[in-house]
PDB file of N, CA and C in Angstrom:
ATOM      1  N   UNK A   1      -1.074  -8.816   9.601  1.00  0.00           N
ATOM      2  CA  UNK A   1      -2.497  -8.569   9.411  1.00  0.00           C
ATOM      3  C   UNK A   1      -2.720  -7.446   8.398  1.00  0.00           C
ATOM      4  N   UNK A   2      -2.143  -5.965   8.436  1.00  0.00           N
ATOM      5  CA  UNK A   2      -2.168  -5.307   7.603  1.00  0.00           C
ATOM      6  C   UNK A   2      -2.013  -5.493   6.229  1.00  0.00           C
ATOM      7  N   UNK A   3      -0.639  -6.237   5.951  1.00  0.00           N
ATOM      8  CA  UNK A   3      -0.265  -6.615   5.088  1.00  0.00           C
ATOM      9  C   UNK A   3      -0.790  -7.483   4.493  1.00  0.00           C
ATOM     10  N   UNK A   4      -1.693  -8.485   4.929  1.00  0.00           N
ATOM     11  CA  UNK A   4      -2.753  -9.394   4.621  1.00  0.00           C
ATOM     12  C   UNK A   4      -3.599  -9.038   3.812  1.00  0.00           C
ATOM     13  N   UNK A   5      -4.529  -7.778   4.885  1.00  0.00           N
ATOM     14  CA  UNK A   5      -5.568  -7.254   3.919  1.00  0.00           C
ATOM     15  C   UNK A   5      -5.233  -6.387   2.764  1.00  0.00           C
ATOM     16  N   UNK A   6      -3.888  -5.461   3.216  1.00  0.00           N
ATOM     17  CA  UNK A   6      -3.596  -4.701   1.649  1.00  0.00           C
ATOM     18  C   UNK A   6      -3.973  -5.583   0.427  1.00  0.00           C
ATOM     19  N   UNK A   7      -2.571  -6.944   0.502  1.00  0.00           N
ATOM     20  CA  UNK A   7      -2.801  -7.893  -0.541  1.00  0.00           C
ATOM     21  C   UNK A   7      -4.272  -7.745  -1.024  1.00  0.00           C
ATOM     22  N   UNK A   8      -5.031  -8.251  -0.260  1.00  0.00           N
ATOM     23  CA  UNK A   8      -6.209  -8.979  -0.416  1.00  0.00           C
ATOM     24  C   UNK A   8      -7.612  -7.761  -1.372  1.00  0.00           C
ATOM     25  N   UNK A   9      -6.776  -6.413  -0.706  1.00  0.00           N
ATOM     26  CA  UNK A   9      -7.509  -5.331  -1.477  1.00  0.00           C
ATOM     27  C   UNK A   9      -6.515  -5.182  -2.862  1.00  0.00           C
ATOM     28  N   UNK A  10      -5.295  -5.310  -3.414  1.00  0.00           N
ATOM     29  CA  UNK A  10      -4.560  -4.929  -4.167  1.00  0.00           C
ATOM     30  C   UNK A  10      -5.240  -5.669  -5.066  1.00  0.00           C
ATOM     31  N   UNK A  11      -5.718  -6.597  -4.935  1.00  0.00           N
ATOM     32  CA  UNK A  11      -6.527  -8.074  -5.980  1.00  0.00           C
ATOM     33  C   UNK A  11      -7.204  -7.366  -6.302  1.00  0.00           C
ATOM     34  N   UNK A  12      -8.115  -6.729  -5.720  1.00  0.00           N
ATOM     35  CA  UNK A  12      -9.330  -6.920  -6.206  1.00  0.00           C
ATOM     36  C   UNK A  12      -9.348  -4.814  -6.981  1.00  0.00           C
ATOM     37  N   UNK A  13      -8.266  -4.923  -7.331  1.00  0.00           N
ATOM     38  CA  UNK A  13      -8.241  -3.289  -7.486  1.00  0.00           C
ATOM     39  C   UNK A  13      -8.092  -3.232  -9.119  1.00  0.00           C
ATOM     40  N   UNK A  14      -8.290  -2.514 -10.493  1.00  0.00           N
ATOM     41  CA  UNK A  14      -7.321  -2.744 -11.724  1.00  0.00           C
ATOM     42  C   UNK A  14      -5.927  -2.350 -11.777  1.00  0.00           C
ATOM     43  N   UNK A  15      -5.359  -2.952 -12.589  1.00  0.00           N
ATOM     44  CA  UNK A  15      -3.657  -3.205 -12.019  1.00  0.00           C
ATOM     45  C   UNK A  15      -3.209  -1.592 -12.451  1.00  0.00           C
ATOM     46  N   UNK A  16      -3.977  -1.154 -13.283  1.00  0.00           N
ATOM     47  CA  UNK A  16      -3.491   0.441 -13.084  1.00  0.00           C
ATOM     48  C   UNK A  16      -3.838   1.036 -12.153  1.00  0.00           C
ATOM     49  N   UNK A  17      -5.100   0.761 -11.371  1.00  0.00           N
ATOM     50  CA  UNK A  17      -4.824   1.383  -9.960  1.00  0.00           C
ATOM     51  C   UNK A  17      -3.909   1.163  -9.149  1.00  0.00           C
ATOM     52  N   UNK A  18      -3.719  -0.175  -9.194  1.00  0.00           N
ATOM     53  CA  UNK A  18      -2.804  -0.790  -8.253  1.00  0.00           C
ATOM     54  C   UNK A  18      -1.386  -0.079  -8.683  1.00  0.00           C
ATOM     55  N   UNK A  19      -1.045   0.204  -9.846  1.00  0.00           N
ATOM     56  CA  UNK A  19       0.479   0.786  -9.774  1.00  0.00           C
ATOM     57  C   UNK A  19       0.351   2.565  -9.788  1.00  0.00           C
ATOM     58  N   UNK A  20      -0.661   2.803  -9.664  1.00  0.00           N
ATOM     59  CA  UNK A  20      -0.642   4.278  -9.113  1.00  0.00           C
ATOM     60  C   UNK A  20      -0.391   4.179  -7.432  1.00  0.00           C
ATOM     61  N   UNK A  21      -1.603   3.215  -6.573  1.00  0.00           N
ATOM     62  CA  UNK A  21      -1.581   2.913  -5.563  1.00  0.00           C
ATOM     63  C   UNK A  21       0.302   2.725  -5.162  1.00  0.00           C
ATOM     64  N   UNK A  22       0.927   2.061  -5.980  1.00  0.00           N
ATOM     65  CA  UNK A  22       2.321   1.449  -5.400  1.00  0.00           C
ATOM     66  C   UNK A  22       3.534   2.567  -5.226  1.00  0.00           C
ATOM     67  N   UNK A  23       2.851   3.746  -6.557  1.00  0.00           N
ATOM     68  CA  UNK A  23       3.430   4.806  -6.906  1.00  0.00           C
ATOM     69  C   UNK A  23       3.384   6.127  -5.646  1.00  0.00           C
ATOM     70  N   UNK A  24       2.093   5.958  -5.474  1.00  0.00           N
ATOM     71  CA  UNK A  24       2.101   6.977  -4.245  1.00  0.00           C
ATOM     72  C   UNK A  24       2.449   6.417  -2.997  1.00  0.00           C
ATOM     73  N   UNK A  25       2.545   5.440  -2.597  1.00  0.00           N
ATOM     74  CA  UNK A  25       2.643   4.937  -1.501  1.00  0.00           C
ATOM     75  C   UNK A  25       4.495   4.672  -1.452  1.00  0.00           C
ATOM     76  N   UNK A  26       5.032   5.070  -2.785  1.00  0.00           N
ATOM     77  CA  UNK A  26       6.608   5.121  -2.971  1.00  0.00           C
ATOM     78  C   UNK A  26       6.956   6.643  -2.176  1.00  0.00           C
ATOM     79  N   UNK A  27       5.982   7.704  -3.180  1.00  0.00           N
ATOM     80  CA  UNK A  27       6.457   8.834  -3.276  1.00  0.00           C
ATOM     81  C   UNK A  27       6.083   9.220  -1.354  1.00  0.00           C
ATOM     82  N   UNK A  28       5.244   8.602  -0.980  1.00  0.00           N
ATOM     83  CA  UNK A  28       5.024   9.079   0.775  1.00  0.00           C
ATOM     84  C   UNK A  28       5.873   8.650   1.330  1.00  0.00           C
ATOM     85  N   UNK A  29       6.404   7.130   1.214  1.00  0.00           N
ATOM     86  CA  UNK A  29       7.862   6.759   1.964  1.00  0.00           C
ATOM     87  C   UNK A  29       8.942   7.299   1.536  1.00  0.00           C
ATOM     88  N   UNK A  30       9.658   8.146   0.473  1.00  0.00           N
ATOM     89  CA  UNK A  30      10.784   8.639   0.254  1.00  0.00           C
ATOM     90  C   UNK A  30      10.462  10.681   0.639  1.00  0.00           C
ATOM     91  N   UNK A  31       9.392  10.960   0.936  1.00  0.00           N
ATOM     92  CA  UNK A  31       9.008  11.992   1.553  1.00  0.00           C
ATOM     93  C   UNK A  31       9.376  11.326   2.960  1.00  0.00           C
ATOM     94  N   UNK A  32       8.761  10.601   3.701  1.00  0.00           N
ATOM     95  CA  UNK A  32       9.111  10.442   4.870  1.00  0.00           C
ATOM     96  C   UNK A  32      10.076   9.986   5.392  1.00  0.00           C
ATOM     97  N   UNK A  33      11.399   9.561   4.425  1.00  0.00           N
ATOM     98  CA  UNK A  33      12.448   9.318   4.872  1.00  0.00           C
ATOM     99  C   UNK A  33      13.352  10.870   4.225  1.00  0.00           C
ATOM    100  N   UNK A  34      12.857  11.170   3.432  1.00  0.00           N
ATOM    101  CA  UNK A  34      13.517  12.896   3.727  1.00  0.00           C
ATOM    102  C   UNK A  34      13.911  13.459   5.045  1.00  0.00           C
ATOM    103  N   UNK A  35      12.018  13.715   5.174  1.00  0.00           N
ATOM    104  CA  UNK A  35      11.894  14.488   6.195  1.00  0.00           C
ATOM    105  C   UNK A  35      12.710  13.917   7.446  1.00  0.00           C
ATOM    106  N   UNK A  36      12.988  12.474   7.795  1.00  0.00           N
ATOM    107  CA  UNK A  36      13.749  12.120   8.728  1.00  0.00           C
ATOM    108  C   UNK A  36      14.980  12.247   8.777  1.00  0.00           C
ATOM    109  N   UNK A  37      15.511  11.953   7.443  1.00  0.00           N
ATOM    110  CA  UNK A  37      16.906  12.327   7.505  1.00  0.00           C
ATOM    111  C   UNK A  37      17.081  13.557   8.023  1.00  0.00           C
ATOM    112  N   UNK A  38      16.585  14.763   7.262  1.00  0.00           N
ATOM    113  CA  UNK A  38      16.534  15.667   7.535  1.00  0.00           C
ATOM    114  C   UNK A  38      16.584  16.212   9.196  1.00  0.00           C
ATOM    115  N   UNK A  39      15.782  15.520   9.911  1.00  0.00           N
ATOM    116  CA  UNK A  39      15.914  15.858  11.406  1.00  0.00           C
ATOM    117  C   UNK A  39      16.586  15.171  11.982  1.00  0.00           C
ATOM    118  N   UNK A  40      16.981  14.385  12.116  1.00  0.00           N
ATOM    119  CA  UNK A  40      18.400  13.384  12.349  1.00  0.00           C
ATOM    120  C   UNK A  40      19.828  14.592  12.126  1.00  0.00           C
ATOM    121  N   UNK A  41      19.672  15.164  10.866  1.00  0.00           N
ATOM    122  CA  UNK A  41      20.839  15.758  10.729  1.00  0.00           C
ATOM    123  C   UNK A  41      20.539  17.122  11.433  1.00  0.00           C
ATOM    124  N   UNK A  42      19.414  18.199  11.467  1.00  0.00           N
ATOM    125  CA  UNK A  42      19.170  19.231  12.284  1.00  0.00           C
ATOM    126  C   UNK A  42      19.467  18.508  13.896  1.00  0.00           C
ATOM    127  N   UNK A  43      19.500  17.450  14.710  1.00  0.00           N
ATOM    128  CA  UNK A  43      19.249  17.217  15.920  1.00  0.00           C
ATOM    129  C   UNK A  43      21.300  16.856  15.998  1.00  0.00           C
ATOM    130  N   UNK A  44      21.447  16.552  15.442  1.00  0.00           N
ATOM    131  CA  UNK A  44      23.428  16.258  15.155  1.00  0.00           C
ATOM    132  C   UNK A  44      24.047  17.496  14.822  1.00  0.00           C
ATOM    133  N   UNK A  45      23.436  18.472  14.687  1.00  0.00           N
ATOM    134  CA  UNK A  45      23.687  19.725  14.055  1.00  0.00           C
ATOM    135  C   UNK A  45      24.609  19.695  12.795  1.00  0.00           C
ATOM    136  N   UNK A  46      24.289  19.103  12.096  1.00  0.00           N
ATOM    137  CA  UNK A  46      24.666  18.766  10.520  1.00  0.00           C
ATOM    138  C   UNK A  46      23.947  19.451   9.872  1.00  0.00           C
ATOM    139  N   UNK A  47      23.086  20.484   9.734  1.00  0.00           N
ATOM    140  CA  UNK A  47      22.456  21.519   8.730  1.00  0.00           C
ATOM    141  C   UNK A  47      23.028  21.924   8.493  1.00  0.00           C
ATOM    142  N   UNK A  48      22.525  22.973   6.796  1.00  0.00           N
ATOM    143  CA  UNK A  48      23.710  23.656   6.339  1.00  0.00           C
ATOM    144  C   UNK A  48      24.364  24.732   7.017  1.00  0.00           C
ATOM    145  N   UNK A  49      22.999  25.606   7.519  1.00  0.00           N
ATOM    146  CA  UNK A  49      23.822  26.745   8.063  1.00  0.00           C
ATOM    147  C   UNK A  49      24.986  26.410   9.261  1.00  0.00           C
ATOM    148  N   UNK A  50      24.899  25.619   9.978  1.00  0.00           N
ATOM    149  CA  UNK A  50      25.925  25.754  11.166  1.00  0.00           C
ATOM    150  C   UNK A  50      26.820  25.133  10.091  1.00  0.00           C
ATOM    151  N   UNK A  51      26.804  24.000   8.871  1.00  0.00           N
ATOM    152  CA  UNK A  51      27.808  23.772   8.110  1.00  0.00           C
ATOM    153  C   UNK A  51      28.751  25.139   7.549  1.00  0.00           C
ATOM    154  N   UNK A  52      27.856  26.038   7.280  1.00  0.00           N
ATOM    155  CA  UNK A  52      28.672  27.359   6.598  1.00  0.00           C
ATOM    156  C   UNK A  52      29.260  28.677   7.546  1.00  0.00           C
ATOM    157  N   UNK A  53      28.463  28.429   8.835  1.00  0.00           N
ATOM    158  CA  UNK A  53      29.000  29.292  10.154  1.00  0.00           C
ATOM    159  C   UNK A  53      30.304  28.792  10.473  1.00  0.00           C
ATOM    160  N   UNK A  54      30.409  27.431  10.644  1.00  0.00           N
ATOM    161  CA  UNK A  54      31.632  26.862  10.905  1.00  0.00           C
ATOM    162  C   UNK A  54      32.716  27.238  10.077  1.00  0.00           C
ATOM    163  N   UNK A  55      32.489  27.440   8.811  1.00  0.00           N
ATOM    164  CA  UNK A  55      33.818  27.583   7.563  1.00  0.00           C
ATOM    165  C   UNK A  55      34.122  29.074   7.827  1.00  0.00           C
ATOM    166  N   UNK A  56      33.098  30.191   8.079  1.00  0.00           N
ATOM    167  CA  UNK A  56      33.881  31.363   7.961  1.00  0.00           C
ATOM    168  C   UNK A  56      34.580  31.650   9.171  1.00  0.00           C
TER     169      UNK A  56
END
């Protein structure tokens, strides 16, 4: 359904909106898969600092 109406609004948008639209909606999903990785690895304790506590 979502995906329905996006389409259905992407039409009716100019295609330079539409690839700004595609552009930000890139740059929010590779922000939000940062930020996840990111806590995935703080919750495994894979951050750097306990990475560099461990070596000395």
């Amino acid at each position: 359904m979502i995906a329905t109406s996006t389409v259905k609004f992407a039409r009716e948008l100019d295609p330079n909106d539409v690839r700004h639209l595609k552009s930000d909606m890139t740059r929010s999903r590779v922000r939000l898969e940062i930020q996840i990785g990111t806590k995935v690895k703080i919750v495994n304790g894979e951050d750097e600092e306990s990475k560099s506590r461990d070596q000395k």
